[in-house]
Protein backbone atom coordinates (compact mmCIF):
# COMPACT_ATOMS: atom_id res chain seq x y z
CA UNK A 1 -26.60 9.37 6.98
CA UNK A 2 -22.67 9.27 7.84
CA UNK A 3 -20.86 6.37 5.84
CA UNK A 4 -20.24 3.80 8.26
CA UNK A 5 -16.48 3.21 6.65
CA UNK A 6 -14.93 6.64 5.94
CA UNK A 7 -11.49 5.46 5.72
CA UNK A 8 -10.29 5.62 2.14
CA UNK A 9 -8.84 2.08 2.02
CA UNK A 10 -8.58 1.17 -1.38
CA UNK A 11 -9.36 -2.50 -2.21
CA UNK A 12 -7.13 -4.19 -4.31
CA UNK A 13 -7.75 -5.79 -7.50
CA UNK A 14 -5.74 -8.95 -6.40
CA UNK A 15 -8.65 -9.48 -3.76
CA UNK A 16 -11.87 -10.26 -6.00
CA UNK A 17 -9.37 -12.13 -8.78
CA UNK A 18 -6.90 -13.71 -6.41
CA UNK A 19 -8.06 -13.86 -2.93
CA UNK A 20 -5.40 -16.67 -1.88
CA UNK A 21 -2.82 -14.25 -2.32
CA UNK A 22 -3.82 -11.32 0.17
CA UNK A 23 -2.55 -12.86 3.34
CA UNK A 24 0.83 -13.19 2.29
CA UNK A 25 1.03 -10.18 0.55
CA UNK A 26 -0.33 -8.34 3.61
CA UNK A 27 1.96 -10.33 5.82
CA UNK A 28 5.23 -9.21 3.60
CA UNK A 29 4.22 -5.47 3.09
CA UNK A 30 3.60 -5.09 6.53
CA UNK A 31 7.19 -5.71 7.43
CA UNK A 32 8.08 -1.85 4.99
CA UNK A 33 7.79 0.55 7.59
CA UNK A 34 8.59 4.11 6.97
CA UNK A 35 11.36 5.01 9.03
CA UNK A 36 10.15 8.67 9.39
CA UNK A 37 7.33 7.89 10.77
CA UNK A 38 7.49 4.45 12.22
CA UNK A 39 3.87 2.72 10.73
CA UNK A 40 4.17 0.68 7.69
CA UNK A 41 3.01 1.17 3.63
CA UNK A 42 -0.25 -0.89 4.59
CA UNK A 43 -1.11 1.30 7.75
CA UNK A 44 -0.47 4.55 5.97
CA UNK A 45 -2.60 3.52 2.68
CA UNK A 46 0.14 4.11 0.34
CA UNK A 47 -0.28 0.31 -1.78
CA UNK A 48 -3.39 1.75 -4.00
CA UNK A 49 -3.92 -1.32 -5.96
CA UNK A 50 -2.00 -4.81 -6.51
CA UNK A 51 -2.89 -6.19 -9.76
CA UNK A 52 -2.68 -9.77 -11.29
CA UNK A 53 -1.94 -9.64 -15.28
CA UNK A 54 -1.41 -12.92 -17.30
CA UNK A 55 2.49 -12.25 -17.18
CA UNK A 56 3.34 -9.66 -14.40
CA UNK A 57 1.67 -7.55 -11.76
CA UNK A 58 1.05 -4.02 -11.32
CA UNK A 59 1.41 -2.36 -7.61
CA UNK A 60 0.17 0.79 -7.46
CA UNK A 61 1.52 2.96 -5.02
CA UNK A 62 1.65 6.20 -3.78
CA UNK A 63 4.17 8.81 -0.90
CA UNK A 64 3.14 10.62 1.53
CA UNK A 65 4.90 13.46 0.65
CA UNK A 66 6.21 13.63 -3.51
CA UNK A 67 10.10 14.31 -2.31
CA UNK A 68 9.71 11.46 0.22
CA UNK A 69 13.54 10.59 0.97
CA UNK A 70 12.81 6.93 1.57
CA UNK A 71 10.20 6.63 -1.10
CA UNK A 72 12.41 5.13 -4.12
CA UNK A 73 13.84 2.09 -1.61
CA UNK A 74 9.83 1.49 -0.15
CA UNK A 75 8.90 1.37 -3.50
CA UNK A 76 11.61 -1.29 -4.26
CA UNK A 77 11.47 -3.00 -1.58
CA UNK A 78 7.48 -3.03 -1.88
CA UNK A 79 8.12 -4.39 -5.71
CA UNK A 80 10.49 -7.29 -4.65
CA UNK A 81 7.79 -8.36 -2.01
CA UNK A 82 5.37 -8.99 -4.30
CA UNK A 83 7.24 -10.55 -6.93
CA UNK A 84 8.25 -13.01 -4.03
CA UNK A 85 4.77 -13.95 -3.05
CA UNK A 86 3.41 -13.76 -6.50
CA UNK A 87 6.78 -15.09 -8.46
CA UNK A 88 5.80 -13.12 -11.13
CA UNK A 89 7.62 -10.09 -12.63
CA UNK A 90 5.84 -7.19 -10.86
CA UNK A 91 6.11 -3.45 -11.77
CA UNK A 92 5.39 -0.50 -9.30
CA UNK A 93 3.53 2.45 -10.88
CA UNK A 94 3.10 5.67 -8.82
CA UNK A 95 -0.25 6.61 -8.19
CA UNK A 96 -2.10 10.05 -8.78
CA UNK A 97 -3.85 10.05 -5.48
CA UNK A 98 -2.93 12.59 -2.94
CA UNK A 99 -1.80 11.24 0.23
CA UNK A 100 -3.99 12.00 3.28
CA UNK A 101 -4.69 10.92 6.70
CA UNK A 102 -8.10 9.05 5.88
CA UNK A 103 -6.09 6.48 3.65
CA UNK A 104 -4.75 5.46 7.09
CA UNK A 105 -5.81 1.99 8.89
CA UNK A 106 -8.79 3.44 11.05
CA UNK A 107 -7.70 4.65 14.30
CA UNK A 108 -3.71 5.77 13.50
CA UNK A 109 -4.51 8.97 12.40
CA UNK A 110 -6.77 9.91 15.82
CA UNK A 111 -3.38 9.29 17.72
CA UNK A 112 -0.96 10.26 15.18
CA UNK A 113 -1.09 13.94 16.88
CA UNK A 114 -0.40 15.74 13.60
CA UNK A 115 -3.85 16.97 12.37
């Protein structure tokens, strides 16, 4: 049987302990696009994980390519946004994953032309 939802969307801790959040998170990260490539961080998979702790979050997040040249300023930029919808200190750790074209909303990487 072929899994019905082979996208490898990664489901964020933040939405089973603080569902309220996720729409205005969503809305704010959607606004980091990456200028290479024109989609944003939440259409190209790259924000793993978005943790609540008692005194800061956690964003886990990941490049698509290691030497990204904008990668340093998403990743900033990515950290401020959720420390303004959360107003909590927030810390960005860079994920292990692998970026590929599955961790891509469904749909983008069919017309993205490059695989």
């Amino acid at each position: 049987m072929t899994d019905p939802t082979p996208q490898n969307i990664p489901v964020w801790d933040i939405d089973n302990s603080n569902p309220d959040f996720v729409p205005a998170l969503e809305d704010n990260l959607a606004e980091i696009v990456d200028p290479e490539l024109g989609l944003n961080i939440l259409q190209l998979g790259l924000v793993r994980n978005i943790e609540l702790k008692p005194d800061h979050a956690v964003v886990t997040m990941i490049l698509t390519t290691p030497f990204c040249p904008y990668g340093p300023s998403m990743m900033e930029t990515t950290r401020k946004r959720v420390e303004k919808v959360l107003e909590i200190p927030t810390k960005i750790n860079y994920g292990h994953e692998t970026w590929d074209p599955t961790m891509m909303e469904e749909g983008l990487a069919d017309d993205w032309g490059l695989f």
